[in-house]
C-alpha atoms as a PDB file:
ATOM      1  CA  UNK A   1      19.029  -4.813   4.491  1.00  0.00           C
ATOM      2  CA  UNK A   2      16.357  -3.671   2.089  1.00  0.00           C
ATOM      3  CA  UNK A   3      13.367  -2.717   3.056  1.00  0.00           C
ATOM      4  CA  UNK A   4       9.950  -1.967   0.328  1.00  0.00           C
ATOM      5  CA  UNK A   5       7.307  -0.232   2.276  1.00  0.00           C
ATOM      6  CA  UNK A   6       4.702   2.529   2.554  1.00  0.00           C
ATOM      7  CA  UNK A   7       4.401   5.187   4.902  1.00  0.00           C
ATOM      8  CA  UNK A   8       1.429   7.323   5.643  1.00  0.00           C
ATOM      9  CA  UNK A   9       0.941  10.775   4.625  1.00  0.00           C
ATOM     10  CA  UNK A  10       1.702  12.918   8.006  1.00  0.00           C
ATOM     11  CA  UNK A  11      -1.537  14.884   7.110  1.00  0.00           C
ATOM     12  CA  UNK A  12      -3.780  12.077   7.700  1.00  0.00           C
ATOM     13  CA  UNK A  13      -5.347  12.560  10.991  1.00  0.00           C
ATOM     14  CA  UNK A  14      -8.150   9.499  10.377  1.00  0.00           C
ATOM     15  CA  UNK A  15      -6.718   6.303  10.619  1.00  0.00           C
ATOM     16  CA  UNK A  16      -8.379   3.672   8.201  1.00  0.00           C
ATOM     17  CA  UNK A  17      -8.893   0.349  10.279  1.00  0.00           C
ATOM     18  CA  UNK A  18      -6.237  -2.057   9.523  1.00  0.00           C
ATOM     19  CA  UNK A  19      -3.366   0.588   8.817  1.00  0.00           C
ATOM     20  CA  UNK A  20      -3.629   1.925  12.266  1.00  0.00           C
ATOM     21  CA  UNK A  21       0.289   1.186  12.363  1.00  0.00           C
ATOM     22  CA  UNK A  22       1.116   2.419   9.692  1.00  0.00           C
ATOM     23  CA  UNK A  23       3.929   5.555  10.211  1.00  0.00           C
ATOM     24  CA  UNK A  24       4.459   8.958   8.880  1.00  0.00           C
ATOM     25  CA  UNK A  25       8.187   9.178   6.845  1.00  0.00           C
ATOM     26  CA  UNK A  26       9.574  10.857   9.849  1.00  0.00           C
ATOM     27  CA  UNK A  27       7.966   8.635  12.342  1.00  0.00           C
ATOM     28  CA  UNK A  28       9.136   5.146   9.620  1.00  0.00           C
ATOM     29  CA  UNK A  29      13.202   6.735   9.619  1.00  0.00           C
ATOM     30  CA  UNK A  30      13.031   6.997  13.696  1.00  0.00           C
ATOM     31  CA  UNK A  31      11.620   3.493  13.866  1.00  0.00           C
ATOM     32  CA  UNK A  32      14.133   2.325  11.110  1.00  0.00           C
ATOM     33  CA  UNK A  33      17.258   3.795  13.042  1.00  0.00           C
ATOM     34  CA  UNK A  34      16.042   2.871  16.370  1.00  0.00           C
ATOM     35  CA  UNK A  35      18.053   0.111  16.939  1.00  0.00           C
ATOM     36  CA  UNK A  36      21.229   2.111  15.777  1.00  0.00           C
ATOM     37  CA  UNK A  37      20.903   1.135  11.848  1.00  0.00           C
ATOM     38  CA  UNK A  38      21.414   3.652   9.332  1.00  0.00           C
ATOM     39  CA  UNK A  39      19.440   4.441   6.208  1.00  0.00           C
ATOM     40  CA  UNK A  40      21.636   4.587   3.691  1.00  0.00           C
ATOM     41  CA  UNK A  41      19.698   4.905   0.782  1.00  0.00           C
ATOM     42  CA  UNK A  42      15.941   6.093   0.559  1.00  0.00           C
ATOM     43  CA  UNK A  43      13.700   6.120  -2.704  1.00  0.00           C
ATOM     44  CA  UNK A  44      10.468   8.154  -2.029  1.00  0.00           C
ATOM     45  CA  UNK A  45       7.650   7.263  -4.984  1.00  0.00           C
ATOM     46  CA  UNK A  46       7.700  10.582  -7.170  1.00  0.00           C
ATOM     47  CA  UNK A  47       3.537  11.083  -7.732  1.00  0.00           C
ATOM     48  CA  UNK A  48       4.104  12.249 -11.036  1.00  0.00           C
ATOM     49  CA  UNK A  49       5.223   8.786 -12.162  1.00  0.00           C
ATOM     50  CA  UNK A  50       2.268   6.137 -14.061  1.00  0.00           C
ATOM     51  CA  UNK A  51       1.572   3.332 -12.406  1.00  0.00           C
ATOM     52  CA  UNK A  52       2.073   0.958 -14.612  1.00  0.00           C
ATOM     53  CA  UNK A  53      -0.489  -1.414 -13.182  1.00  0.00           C
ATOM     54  CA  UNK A  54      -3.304   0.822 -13.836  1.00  0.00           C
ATOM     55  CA  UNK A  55      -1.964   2.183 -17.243  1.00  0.00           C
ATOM     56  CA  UNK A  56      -2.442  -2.181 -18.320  1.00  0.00           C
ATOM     57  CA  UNK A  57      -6.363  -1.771 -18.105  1.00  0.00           C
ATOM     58  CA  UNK A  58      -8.207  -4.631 -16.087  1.00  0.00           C
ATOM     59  CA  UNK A  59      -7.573  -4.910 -12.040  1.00  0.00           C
ATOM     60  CA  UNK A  60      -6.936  -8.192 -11.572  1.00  0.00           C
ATOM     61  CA  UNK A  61      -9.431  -8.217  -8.624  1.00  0.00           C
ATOM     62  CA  UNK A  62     -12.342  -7.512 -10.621  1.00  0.00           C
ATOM     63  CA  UNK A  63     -11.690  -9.785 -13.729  1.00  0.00           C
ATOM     64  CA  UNK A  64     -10.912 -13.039 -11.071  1.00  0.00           C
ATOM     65  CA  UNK A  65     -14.304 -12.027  -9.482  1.00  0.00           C
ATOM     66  CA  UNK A  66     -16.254 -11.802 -12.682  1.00  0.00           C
ATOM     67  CA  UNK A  67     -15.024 -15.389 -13.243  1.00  0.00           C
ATOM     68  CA  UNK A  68     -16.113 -16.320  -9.961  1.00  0.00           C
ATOM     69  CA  UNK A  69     -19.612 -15.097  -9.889  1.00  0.00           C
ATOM     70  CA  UNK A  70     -19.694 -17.130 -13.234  1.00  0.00           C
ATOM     71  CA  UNK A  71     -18.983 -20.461 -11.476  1.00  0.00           C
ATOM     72  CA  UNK A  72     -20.576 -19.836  -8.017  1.00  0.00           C
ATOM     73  CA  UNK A  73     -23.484 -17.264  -8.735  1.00  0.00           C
ATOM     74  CA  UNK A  74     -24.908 -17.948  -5.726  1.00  0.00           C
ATOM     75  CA  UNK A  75     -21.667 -15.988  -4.326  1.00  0.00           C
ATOM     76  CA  UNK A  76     -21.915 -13.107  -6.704  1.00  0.00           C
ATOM     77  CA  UNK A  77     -22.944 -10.446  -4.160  1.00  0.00           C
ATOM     78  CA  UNK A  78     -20.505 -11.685  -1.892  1.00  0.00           C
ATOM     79  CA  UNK A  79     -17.121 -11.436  -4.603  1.00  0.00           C
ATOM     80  CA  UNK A  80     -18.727  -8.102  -5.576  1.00  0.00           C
ATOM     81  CA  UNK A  81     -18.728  -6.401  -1.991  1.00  0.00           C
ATOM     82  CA  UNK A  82     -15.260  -8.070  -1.714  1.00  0.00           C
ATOM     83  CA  UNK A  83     -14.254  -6.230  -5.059  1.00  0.00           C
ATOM     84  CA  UNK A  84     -15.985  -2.857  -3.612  1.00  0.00           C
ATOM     85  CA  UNK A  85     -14.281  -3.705  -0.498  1.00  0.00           C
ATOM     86  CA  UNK A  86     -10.831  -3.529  -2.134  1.00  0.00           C
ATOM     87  CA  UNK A  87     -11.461  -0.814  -4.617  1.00  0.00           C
ATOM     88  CA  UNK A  88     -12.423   1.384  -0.922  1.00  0.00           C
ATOM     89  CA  UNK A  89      -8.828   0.237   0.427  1.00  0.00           C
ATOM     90  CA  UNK A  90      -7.245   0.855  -2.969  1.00  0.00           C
ATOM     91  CA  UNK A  91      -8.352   4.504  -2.795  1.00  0.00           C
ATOM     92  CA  UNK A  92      -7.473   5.156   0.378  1.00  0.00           C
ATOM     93  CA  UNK A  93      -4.029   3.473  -0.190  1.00  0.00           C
ATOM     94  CA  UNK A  94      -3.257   5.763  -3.673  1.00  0.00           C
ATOM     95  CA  UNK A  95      -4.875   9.256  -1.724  1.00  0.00           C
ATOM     96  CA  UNK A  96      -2.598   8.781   1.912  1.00  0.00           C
ATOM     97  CA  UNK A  97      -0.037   6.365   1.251  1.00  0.00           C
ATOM     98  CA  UNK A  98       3.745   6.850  -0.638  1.00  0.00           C
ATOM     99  CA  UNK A  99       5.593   3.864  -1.522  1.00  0.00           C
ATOM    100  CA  UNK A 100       9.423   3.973  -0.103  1.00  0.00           C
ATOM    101  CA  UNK A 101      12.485   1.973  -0.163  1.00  0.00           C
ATOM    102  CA  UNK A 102      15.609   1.935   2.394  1.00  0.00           C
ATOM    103  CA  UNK A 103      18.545   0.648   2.530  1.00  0.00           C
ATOM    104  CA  UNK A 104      19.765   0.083   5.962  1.00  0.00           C
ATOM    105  CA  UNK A 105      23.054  -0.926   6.783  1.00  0.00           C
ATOM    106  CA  UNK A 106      23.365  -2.692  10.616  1.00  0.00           C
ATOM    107  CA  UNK A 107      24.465  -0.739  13.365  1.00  0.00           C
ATOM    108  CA  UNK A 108      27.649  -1.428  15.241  1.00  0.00           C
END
């Protein structure tokens, strides 16, 4: 089975609502191998790699938005605290969160 994830960093003490769940990596291999799996492969997201997303200029969040408002401008405050919203989330995500992938293979 493979599995593409985060984990939070096990520094975090403050929980951000809606990732209350979330595990450290030590906490995410004890819950993966629970059940008598085994990881047999883990990637860990090296920081020092570009994300490519952000390196291909516009988020695609804001630029659907600034459409929006342009149909329904009635709505524009609301699509812009929705693209504030996000941005918040986005920040937290990049500063406490590391992307992962396992490979599990099933327990006998």
């Amino acid at each position: 089975m493979v599995i593409a994830d985060e984990f939070i960093e096990s520094e975090v003490v403050q929980r951000h609502p809606g990732f209350e769940n979330y595990l450290d990596l030590e906490e995410t291999r004890a819950a993966l191998t629970s059940q008598g799996d085994e990881i047999v492969l883990e990637w860990l997201d090296d920081d020092d790699e570009s994300d490519e997303e952000e390196e291909r200029g516009e988020d695609p969040i804001r630029v659907s938005a600034e459409l929006l408002k342009k149909r329904v401008p009635h709505l524009a405050d609301a699509f812009e605290g929705f693209v504030l919203s996000q941005e918040i989330e986005n920040q937290f995500l990049d500063e406490h969160f590391e992307d992962a992938i396992w490979i599990l293979q099933r327990g006998h």
